[in-house]
C-alpha atoms as a PDB file:
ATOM      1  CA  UNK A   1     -38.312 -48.281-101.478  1.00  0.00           C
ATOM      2  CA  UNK A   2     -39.380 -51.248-103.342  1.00  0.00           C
ATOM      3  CA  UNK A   3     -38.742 -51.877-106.723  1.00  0.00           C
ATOM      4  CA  UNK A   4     -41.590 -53.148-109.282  1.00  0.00           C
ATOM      5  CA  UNK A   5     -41.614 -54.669-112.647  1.00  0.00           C
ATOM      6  CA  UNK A   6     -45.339 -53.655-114.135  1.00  0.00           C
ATOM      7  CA  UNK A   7     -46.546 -55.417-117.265  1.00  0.00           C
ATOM      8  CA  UNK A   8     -49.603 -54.021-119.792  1.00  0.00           C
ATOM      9  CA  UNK A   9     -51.434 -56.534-121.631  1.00  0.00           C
ATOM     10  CA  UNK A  10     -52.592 -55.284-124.771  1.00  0.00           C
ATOM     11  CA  UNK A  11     -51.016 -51.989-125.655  1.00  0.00           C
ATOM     12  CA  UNK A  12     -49.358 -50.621-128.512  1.00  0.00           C
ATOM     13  CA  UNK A  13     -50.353 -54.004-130.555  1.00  0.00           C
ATOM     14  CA  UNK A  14     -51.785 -53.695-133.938  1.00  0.00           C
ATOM     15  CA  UNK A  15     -52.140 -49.767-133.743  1.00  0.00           C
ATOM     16  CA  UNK A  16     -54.812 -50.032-130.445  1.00  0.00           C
ATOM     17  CA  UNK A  17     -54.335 -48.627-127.337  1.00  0.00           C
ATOM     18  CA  UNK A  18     -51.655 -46.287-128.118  1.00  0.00           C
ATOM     19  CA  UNK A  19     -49.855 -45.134-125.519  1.00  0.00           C
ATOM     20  CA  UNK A  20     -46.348 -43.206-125.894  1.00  0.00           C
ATOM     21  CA  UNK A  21     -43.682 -44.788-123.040  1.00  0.00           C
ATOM     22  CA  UNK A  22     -42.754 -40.861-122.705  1.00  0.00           C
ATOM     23  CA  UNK A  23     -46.233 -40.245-121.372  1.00  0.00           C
ATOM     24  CA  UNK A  24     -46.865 -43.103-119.549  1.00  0.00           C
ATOM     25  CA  UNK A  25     -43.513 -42.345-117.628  1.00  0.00           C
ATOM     26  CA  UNK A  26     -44.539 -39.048-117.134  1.00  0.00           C
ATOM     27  CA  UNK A  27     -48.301 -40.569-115.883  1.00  0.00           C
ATOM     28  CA  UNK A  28     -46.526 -42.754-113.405  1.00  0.00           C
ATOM     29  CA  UNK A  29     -43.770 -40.026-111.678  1.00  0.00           C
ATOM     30  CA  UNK A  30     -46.858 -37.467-110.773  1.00  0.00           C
ATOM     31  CA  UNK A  31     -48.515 -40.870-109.466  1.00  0.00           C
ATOM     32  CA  UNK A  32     -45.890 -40.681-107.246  1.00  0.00           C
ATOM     33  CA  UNK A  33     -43.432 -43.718-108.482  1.00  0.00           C
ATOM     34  CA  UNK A  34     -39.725 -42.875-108.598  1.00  0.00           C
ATOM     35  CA  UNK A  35     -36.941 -44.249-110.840  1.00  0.00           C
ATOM     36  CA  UNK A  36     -39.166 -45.241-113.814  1.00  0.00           C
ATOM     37  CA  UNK A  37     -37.730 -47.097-116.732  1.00  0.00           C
ATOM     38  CA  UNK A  38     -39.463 -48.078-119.499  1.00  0.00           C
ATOM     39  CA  UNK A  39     -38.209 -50.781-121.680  1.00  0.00           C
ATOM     40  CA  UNK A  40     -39.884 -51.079-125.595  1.00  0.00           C
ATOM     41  CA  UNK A  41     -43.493 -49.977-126.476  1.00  0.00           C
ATOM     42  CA  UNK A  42     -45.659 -53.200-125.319  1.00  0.00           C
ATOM     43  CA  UNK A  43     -45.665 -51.698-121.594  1.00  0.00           C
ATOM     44  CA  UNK A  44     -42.652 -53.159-119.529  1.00  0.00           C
ATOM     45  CA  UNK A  45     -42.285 -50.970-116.697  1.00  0.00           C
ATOM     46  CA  UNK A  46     -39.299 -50.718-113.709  1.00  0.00           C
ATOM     47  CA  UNK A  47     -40.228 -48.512-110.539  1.00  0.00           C
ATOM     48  CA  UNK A  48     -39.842 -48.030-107.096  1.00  0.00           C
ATOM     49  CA  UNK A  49     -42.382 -47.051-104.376  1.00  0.00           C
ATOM     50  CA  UNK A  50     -42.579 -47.353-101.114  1.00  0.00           C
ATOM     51  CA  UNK A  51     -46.337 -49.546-100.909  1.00  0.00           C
ATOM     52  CA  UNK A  52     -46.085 -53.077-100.152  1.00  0.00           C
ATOM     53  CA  UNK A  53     -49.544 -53.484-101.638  1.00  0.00           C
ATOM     54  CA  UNK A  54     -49.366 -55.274-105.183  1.00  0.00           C
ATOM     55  CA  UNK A  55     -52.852 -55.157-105.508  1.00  0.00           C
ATOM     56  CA  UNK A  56     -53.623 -51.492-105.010  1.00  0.00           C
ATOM     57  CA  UNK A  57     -50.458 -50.833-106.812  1.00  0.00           C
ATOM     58  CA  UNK A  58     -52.251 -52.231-110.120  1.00  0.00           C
ATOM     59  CA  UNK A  59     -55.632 -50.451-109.075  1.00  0.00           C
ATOM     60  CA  UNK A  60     -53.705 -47.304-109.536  1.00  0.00           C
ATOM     61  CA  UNK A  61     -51.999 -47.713-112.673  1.00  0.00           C
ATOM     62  CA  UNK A  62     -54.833 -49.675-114.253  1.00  0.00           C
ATOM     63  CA  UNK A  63     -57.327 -46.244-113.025  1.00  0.00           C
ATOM     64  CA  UNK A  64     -54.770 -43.561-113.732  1.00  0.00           C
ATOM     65  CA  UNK A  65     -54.539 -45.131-117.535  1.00  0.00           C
ATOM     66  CA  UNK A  66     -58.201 -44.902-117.897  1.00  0.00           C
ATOM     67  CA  UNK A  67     -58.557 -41.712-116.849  1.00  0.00           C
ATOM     68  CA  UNK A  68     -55.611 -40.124-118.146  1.00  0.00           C
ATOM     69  CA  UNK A  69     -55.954 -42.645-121.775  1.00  0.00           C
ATOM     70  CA  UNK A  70     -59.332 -43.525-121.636  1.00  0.00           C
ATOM     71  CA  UNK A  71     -59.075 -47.704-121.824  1.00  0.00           C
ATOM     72  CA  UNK A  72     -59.032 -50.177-119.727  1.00  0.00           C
ATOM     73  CA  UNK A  73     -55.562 -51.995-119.927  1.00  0.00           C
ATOM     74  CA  UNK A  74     -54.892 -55.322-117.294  1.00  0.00           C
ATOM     75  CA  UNK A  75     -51.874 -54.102-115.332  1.00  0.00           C
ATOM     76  CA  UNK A  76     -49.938 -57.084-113.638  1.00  0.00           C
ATOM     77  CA  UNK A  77     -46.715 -56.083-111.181  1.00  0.00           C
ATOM     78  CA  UNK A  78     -44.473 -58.371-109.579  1.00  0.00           C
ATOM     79  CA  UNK A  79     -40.981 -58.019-107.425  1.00  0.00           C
ATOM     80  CA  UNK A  80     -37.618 -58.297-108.601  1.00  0.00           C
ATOM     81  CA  UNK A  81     -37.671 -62.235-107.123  1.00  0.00           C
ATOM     82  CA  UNK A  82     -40.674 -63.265-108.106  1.00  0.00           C
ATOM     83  CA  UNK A  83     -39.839 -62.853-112.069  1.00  0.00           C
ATOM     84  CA  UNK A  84     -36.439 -64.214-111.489  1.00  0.00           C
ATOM     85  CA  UNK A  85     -37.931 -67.337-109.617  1.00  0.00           C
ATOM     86  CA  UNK A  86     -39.603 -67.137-112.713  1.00  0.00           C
ATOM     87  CA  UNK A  87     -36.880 -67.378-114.845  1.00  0.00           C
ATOM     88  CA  UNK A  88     -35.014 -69.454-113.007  1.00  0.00           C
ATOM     89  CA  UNK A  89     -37.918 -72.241-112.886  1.00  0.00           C
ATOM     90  CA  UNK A  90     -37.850 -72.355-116.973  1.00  0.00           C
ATOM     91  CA  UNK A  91     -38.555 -75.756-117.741  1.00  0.00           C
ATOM     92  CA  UNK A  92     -36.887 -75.525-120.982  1.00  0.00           C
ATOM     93  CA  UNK A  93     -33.636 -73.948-119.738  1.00  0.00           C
ATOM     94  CA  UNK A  94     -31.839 -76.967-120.766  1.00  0.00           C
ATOM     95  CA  UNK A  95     -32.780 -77.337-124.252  1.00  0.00           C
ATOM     96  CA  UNK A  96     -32.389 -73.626-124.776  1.00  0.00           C
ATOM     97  CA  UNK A  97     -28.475 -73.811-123.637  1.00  0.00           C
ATOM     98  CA  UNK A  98     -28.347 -77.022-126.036  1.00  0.00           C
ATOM     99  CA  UNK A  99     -29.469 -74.902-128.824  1.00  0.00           C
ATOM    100  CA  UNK A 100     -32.023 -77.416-129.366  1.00  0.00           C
ATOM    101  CA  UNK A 101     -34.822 -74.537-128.851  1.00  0.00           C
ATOM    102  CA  UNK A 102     -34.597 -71.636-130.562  1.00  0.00           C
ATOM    103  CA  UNK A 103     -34.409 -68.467-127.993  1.00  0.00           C
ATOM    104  CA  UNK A 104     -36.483 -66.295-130.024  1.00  0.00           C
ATOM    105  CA  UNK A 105     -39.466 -68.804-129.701  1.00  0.00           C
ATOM    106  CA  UNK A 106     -39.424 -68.679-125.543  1.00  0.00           C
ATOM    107  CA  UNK A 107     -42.451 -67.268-124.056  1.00  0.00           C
ATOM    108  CA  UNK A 108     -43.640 -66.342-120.320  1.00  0.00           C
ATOM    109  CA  UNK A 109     -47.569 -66.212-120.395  1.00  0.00           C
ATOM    110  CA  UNK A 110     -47.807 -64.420-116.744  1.00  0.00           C
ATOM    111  CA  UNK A 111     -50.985 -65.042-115.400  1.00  0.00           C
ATOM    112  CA  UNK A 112     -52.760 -62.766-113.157  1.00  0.00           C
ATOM    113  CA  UNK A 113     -54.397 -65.283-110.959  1.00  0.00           C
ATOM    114  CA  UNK A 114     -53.789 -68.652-110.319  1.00  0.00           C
ATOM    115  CA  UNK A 115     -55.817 -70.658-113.089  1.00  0.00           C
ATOM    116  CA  UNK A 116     -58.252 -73.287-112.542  1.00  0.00           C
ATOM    117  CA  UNK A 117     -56.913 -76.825-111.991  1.00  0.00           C
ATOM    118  CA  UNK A 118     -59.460 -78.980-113.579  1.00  0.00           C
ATOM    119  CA  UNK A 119     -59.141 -76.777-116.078  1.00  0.00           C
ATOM    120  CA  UNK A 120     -54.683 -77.394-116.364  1.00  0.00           C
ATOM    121  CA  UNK A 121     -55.262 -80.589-116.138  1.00  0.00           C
ATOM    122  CA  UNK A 122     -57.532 -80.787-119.279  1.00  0.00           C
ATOM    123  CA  UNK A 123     -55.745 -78.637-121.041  1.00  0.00           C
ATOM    124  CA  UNK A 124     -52.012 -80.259-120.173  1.00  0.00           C
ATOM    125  CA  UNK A 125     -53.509 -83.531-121.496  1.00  0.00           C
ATOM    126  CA  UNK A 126     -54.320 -82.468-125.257  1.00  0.00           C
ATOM    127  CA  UNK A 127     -51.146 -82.384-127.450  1.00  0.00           C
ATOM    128  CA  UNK A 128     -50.365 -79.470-129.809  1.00  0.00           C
ATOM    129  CA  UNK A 129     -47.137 -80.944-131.408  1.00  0.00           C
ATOM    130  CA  UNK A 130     -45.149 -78.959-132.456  1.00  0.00           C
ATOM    131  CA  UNK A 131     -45.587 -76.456-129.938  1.00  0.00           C
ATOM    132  CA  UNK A 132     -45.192 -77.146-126.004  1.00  0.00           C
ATOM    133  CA  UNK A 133     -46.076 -75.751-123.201  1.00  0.00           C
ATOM    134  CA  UNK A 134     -46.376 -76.167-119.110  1.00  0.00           C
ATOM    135  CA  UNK A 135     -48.831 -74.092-116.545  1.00  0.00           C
ATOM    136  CA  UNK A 136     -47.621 -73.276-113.352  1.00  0.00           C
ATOM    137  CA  UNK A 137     -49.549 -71.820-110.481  1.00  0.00           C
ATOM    138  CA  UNK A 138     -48.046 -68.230-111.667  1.00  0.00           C
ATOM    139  CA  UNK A 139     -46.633 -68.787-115.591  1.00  0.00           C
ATOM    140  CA  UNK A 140     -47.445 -70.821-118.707  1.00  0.00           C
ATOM    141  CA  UNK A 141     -44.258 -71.659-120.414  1.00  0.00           C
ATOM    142  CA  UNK A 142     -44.287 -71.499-123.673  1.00  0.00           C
ATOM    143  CA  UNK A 143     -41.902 -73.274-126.574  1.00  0.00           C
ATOM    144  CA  UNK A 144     -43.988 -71.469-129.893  1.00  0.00           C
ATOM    145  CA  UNK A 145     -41.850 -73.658-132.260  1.00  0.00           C
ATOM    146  CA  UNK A 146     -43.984 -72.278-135.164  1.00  0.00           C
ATOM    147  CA  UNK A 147     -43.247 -68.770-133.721  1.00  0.00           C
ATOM    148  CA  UNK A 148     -45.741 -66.802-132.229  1.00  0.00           C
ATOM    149  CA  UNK A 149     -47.559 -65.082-134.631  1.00  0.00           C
ATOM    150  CA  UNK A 150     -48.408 -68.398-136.098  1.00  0.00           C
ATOM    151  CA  UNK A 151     -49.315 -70.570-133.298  1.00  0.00           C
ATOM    152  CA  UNK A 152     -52.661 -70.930-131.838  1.00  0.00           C
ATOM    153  CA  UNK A 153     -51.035 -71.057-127.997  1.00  0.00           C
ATOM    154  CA  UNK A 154     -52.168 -67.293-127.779  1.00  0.00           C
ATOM    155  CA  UNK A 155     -53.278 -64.931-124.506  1.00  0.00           C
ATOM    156  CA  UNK A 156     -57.080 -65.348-125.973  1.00  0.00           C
ATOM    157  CA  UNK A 157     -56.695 -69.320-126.126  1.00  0.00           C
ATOM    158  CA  UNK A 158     -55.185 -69.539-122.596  1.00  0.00           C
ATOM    159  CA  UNK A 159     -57.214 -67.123-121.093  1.00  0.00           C
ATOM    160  CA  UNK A 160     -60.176 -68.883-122.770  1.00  0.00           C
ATOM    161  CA  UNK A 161     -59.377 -72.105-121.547  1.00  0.00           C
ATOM    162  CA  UNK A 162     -58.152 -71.421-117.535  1.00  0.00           C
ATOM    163  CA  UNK A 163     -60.402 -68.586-117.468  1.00  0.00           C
ATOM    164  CA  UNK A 164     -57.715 -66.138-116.090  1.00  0.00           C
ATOM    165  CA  UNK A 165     -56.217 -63.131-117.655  1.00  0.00           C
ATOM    166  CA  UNK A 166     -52.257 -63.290-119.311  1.00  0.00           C
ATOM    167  CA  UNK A 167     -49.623 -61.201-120.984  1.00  0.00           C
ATOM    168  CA  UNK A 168     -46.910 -62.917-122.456  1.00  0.00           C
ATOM    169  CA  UNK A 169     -43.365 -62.180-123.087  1.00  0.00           C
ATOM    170  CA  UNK A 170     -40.857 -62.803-125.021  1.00  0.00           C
ATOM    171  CA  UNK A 171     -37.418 -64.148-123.346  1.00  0.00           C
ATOM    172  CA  UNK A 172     -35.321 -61.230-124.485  1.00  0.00           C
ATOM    173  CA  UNK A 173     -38.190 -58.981-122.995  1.00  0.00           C
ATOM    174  CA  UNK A 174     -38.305 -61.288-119.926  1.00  0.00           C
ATOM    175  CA  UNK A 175     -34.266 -60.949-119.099  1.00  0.00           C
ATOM    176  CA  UNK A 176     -33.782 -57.443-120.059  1.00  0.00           C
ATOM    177  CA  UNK A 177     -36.612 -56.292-117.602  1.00  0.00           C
ATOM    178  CA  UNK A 178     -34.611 -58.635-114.680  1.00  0.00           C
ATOM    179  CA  UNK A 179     -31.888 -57.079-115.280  1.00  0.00           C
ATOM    180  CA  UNK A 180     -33.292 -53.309-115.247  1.00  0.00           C
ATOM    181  CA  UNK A 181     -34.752 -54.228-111.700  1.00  0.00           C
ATOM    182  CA  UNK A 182     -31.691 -55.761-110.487  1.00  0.00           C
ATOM    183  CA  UNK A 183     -29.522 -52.483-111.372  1.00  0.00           C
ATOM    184  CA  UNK A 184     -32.070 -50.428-109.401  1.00  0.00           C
ATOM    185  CA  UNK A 185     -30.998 -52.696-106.415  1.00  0.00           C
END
């Protein structure tokens, strides 16, 4: 069995597309999925299956929430490794330890295709001091140093400008779901 980490974008923010984590746990076991765990009420999800498919994997939590909810919610899932290579890549790693970045102001903007590079390399030339950032092929890391619900280095703008979807997460969000996936190892 393989174990998943599926993220929601856009539920449970600002009172829209309300979905209880009781009943989307509940959804998910009579899909089939064993060992669910969710983790606070933005849609962080730990399971195992047995499919190797990622993509289908999606199809049939992003269908089973429309049917069973009635919205459409983006549903991206990844391994175990792939959001600890994740982690582990953070570019700002350094100045976190150091102190020099606040913790609480880390962000992973997952992105659930590879954005366009004309389009990175546009966008990684235009400063936004204070606030930083860098775009992988898989991530946008994000330093919001006026905090998040201030700056203007949202989903919308990204997705906007590299014209592919994202949901971001916090760092605490971000370690907490590796280590629920590594415990299920």
């Amino acid at each position: 069995m393989n174990i998943y980490i599926a993220l929601l974008r856009g539920i449970n923010v600002g009172g829209h597309k309300k979905i209880k984590m009781a009943d989307l746990k509940e959804m998910l076991e009579k899909l089939g999925f064993s060992d669910v765990v969710t983790y606070i009420q933005s849609g962080n999800i730990v399971f195992r299956d047995a499919s190797g498919n990622i993509d289908l994997l999606e199809t049939k939590i992003q269908t089973a929430i429309k049917n069973r909810f009635d919205f459409d919610v983006p549903v991206l899932i990844m391994t175990h490794n792939t959001l600890n290579e994740i982690f582990q890549k953070n570019p700002y790693t350094k100045r976190l330890e150091s102190g020099e970045i606040d913790d609480k102001k880390m962000y992973f903007m997952l992105l659930c295709d590879q954005p366009d590079p004309l389009a990175v390399e546009e966008l990684s030339k235009v400063s936004f001091d204070p606030e930083e950032f860098i775009i992988t092929k898989n991530v946008i890391y994000l330093f919001a140093a006026i905090g998040y619900g201030k700056t203007k280095l949202h989903n919308n703008f990204f997705e906007k400008k590299l014209n592919c979807q994202t949901t971001t997460r916090n760092l605490r969000t971000l370690s907490k779901l590796l280590e629920l996936s590594f415990l299920k190892n």
